[in-house]
N, C-alpha and C. Protein backbone atom coordinates (compact mmCIF):
# COMPACT_ATOMS: atom_id res chain seq x y z
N UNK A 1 0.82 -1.18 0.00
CA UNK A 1 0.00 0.00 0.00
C UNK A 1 0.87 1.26 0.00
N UNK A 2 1.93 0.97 0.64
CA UNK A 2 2.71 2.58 1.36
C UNK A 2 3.36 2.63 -0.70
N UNK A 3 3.82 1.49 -1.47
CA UNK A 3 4.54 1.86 -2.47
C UNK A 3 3.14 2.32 -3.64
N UNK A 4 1.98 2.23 -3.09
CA UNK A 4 1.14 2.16 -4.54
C UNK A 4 1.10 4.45 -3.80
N UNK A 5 0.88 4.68 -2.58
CA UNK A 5 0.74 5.86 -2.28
C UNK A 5 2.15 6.51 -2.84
N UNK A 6 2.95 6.28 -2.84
CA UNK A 6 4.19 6.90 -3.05
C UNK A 6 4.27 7.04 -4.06
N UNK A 7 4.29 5.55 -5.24
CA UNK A 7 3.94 5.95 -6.73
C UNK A 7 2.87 6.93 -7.20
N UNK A 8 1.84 7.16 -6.48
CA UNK A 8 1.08 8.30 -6.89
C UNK A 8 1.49 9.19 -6.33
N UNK A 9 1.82 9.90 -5.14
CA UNK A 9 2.58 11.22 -4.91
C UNK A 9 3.57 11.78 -5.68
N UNK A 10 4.62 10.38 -6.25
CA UNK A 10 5.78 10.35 -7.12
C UNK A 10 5.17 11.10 -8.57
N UNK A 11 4.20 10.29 -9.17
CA UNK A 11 3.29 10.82 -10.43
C UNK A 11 2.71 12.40 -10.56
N UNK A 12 2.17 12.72 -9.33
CA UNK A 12 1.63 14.03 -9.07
C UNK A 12 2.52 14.74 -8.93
N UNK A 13 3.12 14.84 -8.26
CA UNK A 13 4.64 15.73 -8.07
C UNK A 13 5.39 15.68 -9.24
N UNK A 14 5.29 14.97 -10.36
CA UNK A 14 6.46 15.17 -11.70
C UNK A 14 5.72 16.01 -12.82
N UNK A 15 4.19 16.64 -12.71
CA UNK A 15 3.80 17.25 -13.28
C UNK A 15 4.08 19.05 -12.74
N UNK A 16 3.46 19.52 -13.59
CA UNK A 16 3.65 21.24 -13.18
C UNK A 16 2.27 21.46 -12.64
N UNK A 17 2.84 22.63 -11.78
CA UNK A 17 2.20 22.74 -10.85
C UNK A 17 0.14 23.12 -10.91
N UNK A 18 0.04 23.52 -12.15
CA UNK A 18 -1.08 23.87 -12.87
C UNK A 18 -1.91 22.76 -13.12
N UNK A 19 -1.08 21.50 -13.55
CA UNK A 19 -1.45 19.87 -14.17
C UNK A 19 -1.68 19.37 -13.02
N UNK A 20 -1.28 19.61 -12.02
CA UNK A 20 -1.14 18.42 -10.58
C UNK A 20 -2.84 18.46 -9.88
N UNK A 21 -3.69 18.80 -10.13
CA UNK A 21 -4.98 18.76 -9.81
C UNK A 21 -5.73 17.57 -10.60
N UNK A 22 -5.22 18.07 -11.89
CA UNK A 22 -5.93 17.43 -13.14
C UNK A 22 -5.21 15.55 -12.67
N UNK A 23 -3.96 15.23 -12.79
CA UNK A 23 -3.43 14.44 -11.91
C UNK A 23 -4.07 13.24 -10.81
N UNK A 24 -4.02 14.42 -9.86
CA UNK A 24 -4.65 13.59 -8.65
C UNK A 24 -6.29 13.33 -8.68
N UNK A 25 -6.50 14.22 -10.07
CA UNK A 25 -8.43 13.86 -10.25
C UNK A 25 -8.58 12.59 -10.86
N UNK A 26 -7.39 12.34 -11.96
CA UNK A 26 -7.56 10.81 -12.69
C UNK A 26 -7.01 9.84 -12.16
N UNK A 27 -6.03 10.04 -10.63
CA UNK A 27 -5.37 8.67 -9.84
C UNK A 27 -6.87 8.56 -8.92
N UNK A 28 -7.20 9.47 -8.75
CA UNK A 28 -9.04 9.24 -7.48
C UNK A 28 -10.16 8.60 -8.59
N UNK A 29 -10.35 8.91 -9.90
CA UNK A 29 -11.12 8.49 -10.54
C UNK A 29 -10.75 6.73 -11.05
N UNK A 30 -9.45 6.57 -11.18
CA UNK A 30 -8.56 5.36 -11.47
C UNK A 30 -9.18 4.40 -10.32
N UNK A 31 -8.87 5.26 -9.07
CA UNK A 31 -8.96 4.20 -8.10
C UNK A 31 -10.82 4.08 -7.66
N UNK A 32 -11.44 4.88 -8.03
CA UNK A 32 -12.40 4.54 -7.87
C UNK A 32 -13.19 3.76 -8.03
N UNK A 33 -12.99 3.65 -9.57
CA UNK A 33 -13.18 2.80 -10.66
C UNK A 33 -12.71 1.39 -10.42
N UNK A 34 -11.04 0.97 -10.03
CA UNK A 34 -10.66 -0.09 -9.13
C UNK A 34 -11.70 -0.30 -8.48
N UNK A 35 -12.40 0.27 -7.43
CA UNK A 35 -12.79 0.31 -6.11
C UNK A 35 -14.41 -0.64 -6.43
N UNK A 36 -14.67 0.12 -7.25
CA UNK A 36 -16.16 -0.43 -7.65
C UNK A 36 -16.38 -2.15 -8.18
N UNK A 37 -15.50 -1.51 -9.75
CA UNK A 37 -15.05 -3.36 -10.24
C UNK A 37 -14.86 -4.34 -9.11
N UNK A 38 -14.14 -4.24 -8.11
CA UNK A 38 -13.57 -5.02 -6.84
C UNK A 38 -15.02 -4.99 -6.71
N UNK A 39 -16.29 -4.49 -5.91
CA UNK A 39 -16.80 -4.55 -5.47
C UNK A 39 -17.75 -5.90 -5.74
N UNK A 40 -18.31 -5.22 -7.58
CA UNK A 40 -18.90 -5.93 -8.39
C UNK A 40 -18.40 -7.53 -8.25
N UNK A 41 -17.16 -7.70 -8.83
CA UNK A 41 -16.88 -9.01 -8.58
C UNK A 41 -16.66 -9.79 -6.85
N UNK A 42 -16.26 -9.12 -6.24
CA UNK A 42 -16.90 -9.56 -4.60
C UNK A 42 -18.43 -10.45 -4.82
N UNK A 43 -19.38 -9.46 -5.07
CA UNK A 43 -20.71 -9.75 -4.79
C UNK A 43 -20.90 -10.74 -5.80
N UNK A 44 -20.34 -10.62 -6.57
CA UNK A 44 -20.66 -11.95 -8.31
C UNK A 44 -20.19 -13.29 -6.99
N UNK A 45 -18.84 -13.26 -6.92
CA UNK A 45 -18.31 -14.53 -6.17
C UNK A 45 -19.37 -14.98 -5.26
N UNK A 46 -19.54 -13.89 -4.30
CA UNK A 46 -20.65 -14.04 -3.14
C UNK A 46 -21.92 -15.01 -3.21
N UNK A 47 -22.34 -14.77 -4.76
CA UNK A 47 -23.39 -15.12 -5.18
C UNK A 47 -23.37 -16.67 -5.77
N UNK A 48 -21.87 -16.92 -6.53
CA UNK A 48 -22.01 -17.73 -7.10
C UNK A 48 -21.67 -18.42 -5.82
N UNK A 49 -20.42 -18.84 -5.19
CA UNK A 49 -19.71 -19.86 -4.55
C UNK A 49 -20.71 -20.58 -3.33
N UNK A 50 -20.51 -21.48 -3.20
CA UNK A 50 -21.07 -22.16 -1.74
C UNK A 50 -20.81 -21.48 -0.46
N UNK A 51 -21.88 -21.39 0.28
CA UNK A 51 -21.28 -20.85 1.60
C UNK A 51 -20.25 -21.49 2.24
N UNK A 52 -19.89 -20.37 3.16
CA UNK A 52 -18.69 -20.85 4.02
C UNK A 52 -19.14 -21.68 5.30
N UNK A 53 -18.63 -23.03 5.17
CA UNK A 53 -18.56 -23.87 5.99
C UNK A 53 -19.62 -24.71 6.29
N UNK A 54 -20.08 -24.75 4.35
CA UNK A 54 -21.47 -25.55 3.95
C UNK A 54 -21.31 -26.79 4.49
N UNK A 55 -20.23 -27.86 4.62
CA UNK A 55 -20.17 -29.18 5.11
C UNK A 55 -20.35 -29.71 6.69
N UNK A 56 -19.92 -28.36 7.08
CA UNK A 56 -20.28 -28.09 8.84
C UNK A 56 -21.31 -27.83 9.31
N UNK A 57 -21.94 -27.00 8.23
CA UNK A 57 -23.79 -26.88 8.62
C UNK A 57 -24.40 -28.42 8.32
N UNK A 58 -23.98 -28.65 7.12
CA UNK A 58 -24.99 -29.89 6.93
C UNK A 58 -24.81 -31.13 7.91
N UNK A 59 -23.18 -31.11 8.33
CA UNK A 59 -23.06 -31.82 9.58
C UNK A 59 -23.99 -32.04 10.57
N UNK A 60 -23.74 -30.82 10.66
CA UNK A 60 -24.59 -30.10 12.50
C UNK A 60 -26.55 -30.38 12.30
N UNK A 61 -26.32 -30.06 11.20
CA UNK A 61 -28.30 -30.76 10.30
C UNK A 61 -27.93 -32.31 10.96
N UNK A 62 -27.16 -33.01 10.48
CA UNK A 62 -27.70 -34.30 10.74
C UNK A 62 -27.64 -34.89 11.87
N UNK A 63 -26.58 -34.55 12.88
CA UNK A 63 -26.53 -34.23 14.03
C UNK A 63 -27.60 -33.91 14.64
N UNK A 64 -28.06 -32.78 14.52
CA UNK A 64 -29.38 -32.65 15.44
C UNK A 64 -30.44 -33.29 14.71
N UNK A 65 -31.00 -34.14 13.91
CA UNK A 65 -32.12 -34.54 13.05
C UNK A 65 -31.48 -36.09 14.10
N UNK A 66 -30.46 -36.83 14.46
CA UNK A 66 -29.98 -37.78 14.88
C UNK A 66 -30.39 -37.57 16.47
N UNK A 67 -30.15 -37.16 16.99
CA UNK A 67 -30.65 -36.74 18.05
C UNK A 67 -31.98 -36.02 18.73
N UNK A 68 -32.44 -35.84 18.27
CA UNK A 68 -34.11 -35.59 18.23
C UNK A 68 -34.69 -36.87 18.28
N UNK A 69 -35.66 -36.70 19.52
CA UNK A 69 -36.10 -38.01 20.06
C UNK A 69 -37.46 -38.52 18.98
N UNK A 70 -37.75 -39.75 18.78
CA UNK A 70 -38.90 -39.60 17.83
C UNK A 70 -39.88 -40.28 18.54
């Protein structure tokens, strides 16, 4: 993280001083844009994959269905 901040301070700072707005508007829009995509595919995975620790629930299902008096 500290080298992706530095490479952008590094980037902003090699422009003139007039450009350096314009700059830091397209590394915030860059990363925003990162920010979102990440998001999108988070929630895709979320959606597709099996829950976490599907074999332990279904365990614990048969477990208590085994134990329940009839």
């Amino acid at each position: 993280m500290m080298t992706v901040i530095v490479l952008t301070a590094t980037v902003i700072l090699l422009f003139r001083e007039e450009w350096r707005i314009y700059a830091a508007g397209g590394f915030c829009l860059i990363y925003f844009i990162g920010a979102i995509c990440s998001f999108l595919w988070l929630k895709s995975r979320l959606k597709q994959g099996a829950l976490p620790f599907s074999e332990s629930i279904n365990e614990l299902k048969k477990d208590r269905e085994w134990l329940q008096p009839k």
